[in-house]
N, C-alpha and C. Protein backbone atom coordinates (compact mmCIF):
# COMPACT_ATOMS: atom_id res chain seq x y z
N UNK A 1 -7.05 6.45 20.93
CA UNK A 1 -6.36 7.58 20.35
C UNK A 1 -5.98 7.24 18.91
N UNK A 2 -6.30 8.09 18.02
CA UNK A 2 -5.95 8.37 16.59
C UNK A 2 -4.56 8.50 16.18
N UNK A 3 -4.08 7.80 15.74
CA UNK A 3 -2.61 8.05 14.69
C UNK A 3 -2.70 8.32 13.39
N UNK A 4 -2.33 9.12 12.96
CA UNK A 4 -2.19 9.04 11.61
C UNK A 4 -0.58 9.59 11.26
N UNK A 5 -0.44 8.84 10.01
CA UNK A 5 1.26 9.34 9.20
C UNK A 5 0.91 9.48 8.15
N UNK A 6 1.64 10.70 7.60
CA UNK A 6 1.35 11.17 5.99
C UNK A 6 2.77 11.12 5.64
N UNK A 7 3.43 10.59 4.34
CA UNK A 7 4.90 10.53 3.66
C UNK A 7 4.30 10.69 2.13
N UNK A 8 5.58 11.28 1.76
CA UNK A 8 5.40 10.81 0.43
C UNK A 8 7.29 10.10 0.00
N UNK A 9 7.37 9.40 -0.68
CA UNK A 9 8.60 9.00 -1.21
C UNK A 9 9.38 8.87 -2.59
N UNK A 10 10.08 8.56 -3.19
CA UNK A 10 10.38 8.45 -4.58
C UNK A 10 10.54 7.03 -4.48
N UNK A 11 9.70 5.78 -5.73
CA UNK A 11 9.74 4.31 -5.49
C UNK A 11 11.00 4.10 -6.57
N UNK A 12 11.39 2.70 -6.82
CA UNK A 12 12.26 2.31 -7.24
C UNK A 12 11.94 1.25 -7.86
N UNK A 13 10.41 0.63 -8.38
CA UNK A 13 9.90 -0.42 -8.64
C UNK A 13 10.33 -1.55 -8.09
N UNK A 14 11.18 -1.17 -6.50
CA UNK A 14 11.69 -2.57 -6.09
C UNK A 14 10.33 -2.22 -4.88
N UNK A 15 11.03 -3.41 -3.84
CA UNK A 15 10.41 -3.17 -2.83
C UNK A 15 10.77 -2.43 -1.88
N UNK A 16 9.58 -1.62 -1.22
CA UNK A 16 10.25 -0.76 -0.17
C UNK A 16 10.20 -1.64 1.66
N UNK A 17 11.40 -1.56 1.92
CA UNK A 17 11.82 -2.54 3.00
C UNK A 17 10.67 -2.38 3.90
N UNK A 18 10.27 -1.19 4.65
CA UNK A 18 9.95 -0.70 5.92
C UNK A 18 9.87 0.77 5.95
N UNK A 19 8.48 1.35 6.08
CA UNK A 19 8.31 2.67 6.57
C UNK A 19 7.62 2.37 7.89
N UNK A 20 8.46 2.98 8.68
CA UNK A 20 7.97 2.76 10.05
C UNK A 20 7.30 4.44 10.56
N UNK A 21 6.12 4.30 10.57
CA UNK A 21 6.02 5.62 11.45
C UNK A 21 5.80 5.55 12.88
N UNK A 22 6.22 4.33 13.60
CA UNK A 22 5.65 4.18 14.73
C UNK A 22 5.13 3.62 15.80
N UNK A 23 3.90 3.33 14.79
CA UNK A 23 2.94 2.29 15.40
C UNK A 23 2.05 1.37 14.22
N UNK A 24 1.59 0.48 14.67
CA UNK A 24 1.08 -0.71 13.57
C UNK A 24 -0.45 0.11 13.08
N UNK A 25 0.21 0.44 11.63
CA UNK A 25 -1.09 0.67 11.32
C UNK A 25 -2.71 0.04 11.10
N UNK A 26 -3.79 0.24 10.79
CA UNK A 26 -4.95 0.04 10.65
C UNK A 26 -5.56 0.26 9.32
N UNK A 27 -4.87 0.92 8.50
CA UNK A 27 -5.35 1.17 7.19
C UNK A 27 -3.94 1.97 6.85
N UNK A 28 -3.34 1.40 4.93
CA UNK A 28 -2.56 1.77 4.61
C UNK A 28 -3.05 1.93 3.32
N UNK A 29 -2.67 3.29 2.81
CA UNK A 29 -3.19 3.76 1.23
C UNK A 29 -1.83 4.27 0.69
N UNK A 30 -1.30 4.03 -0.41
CA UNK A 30 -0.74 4.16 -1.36
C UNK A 30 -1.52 4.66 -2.71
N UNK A 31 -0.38 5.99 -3.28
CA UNK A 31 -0.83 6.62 -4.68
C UNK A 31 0.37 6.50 -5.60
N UNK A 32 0.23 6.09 -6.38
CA UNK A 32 1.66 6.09 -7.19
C UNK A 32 0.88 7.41 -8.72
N UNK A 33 1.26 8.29 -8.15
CA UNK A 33 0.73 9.14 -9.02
C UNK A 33 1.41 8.97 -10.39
N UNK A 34 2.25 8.74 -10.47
CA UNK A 34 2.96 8.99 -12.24
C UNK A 34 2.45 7.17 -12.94
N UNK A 35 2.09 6.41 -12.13
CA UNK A 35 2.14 5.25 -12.76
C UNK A 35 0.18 5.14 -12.36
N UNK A 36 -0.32 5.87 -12.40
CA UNK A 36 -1.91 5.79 -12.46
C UNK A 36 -2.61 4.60 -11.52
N UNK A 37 -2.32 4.43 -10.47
CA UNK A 37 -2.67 3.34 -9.87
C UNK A 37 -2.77 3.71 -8.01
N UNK A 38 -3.87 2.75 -7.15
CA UNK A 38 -3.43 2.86 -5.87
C UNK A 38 -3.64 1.65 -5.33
N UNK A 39 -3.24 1.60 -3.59
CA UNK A 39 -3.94 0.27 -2.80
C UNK A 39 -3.95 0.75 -1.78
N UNK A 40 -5.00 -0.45 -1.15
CA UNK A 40 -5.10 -0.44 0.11
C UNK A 40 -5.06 -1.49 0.37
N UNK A 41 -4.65 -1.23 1.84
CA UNK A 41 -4.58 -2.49 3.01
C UNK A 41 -5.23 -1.70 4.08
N UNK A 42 -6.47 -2.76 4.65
CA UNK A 42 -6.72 -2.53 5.85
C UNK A 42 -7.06 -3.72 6.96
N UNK A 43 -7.41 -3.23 8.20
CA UNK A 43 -7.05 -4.52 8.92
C UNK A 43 -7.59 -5.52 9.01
N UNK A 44 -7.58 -6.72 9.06
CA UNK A 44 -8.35 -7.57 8.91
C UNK A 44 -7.86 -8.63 7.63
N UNK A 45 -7.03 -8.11 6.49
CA UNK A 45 -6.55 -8.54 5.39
C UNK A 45 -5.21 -9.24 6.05
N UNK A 46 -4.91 -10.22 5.16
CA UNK A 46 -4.04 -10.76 5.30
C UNK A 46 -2.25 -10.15 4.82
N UNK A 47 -1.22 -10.79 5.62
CA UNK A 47 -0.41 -10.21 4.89
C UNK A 47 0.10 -10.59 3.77
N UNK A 48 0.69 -9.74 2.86
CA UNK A 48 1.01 -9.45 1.77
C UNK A 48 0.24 -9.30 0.64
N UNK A 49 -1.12 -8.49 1.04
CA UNK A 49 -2.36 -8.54 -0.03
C UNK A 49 -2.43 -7.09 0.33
N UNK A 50 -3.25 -6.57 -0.93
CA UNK A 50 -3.96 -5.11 -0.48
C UNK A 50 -4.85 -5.22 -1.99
N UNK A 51 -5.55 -4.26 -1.87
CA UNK A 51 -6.58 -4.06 -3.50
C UNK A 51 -5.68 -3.18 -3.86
N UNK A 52 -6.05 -3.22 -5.52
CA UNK A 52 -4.76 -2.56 -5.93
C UNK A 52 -5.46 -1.95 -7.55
N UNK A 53 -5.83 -0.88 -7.55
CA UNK A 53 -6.81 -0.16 -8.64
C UNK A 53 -5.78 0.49 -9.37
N UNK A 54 -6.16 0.32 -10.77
CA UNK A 54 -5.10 0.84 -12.20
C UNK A 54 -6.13 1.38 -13.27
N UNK A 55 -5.41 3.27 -13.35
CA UNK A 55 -6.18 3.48 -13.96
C UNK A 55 -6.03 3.07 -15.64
N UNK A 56 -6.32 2.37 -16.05
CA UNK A 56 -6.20 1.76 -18.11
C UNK A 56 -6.35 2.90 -18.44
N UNK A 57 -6.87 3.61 -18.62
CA UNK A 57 -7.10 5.08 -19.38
C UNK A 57 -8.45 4.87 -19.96
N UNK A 58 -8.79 5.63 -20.89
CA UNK A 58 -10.08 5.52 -21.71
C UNK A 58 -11.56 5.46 -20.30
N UNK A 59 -10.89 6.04 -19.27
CA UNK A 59 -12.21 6.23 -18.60
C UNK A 59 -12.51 4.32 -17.47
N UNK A 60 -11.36 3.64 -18.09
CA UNK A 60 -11.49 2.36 -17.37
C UNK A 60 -10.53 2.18 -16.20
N UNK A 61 -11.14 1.65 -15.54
CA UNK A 61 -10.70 1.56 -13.63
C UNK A 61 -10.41 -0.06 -14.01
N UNK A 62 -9.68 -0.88 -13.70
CA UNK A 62 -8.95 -2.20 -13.10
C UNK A 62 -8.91 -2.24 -11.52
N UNK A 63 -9.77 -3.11 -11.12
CA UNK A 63 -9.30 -3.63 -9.60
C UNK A 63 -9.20 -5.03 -9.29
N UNK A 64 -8.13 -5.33 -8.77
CA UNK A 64 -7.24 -6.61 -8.37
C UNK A 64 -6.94 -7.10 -7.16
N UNK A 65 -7.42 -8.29 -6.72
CA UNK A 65 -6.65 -8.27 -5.59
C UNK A 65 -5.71 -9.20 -5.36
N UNK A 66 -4.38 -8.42 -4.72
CA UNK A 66 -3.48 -8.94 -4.89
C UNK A 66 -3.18 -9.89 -3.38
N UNK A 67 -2.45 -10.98 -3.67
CA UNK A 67 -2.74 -11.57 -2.39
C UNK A 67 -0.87 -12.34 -2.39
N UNK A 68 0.04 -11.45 -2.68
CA UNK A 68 1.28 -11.81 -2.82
C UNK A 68 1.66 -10.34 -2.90
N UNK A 69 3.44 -10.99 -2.16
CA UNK A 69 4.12 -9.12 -2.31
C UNK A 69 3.41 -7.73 -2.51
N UNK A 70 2.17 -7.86 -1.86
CA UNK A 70 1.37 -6.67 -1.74
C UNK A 70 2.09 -5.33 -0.42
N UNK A 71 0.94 -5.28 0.88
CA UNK A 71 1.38 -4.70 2.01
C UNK A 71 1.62 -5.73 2.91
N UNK A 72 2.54 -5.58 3.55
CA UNK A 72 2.96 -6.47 4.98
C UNK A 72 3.32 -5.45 6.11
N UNK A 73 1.82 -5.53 7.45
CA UNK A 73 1.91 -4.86 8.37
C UNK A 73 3.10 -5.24 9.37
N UNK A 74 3.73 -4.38 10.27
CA UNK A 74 4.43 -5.09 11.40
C UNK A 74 4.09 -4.28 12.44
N UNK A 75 4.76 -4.48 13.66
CA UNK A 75 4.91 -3.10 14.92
C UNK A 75 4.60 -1.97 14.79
N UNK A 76 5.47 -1.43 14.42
CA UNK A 76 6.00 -0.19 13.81
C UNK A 76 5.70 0.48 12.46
N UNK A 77 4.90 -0.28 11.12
CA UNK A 77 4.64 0.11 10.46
C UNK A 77 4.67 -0.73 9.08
N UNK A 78 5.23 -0.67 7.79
CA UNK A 78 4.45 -1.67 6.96
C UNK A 78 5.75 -2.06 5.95
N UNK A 79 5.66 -2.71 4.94
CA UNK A 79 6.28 -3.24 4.14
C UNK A 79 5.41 -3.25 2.87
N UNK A 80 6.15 -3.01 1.48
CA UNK A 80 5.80 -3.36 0.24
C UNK A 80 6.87 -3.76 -0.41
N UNK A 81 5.86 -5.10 -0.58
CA UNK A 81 6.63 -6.13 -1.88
C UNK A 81 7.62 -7.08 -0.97
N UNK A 82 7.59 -6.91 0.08
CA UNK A 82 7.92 -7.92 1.06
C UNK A 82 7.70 -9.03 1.16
């Protein structure tokens, strides 16, 4: 059976403790629309990593992978900057 959770939130450039929707996700995507950038985490990655794409402007894409204070899965749902 399929889960899916859709949120959106206001960030704080800190870390966000815990969005729990539930159940342990399988793939986690983040958009930070005003700051031009996204990531993912999916399963199989370790914790506190996700790819993490920035758009530079001028038509140039940045991708990174981050392998610190990224996503951290749990039970119930995930952590950033954890």
């Amino acid at each position: 059976m399929a889960q899916l959770s859709i949120g959106s939130m206001d960030g704080t450039g800190g870390a966000i403790v815990q969005h729990k929707p539930g159940f342990r996700p399988k793939l986690v995507k983040l958009y930070n629309v005003e700051g031009g950038c996204s990531a993912v985490w999916m399963e199989g990655m370790a914790d506190g990593s996700m790819l993490k794409t920035v758009d530079s402007g001028a038509g140039a894409t940045d991708l990174s992978v981050v392998t610190s204070n990224g996503i951290t899965i749990g039970n119930q749902g995930f952590a950033l900057g954890a």
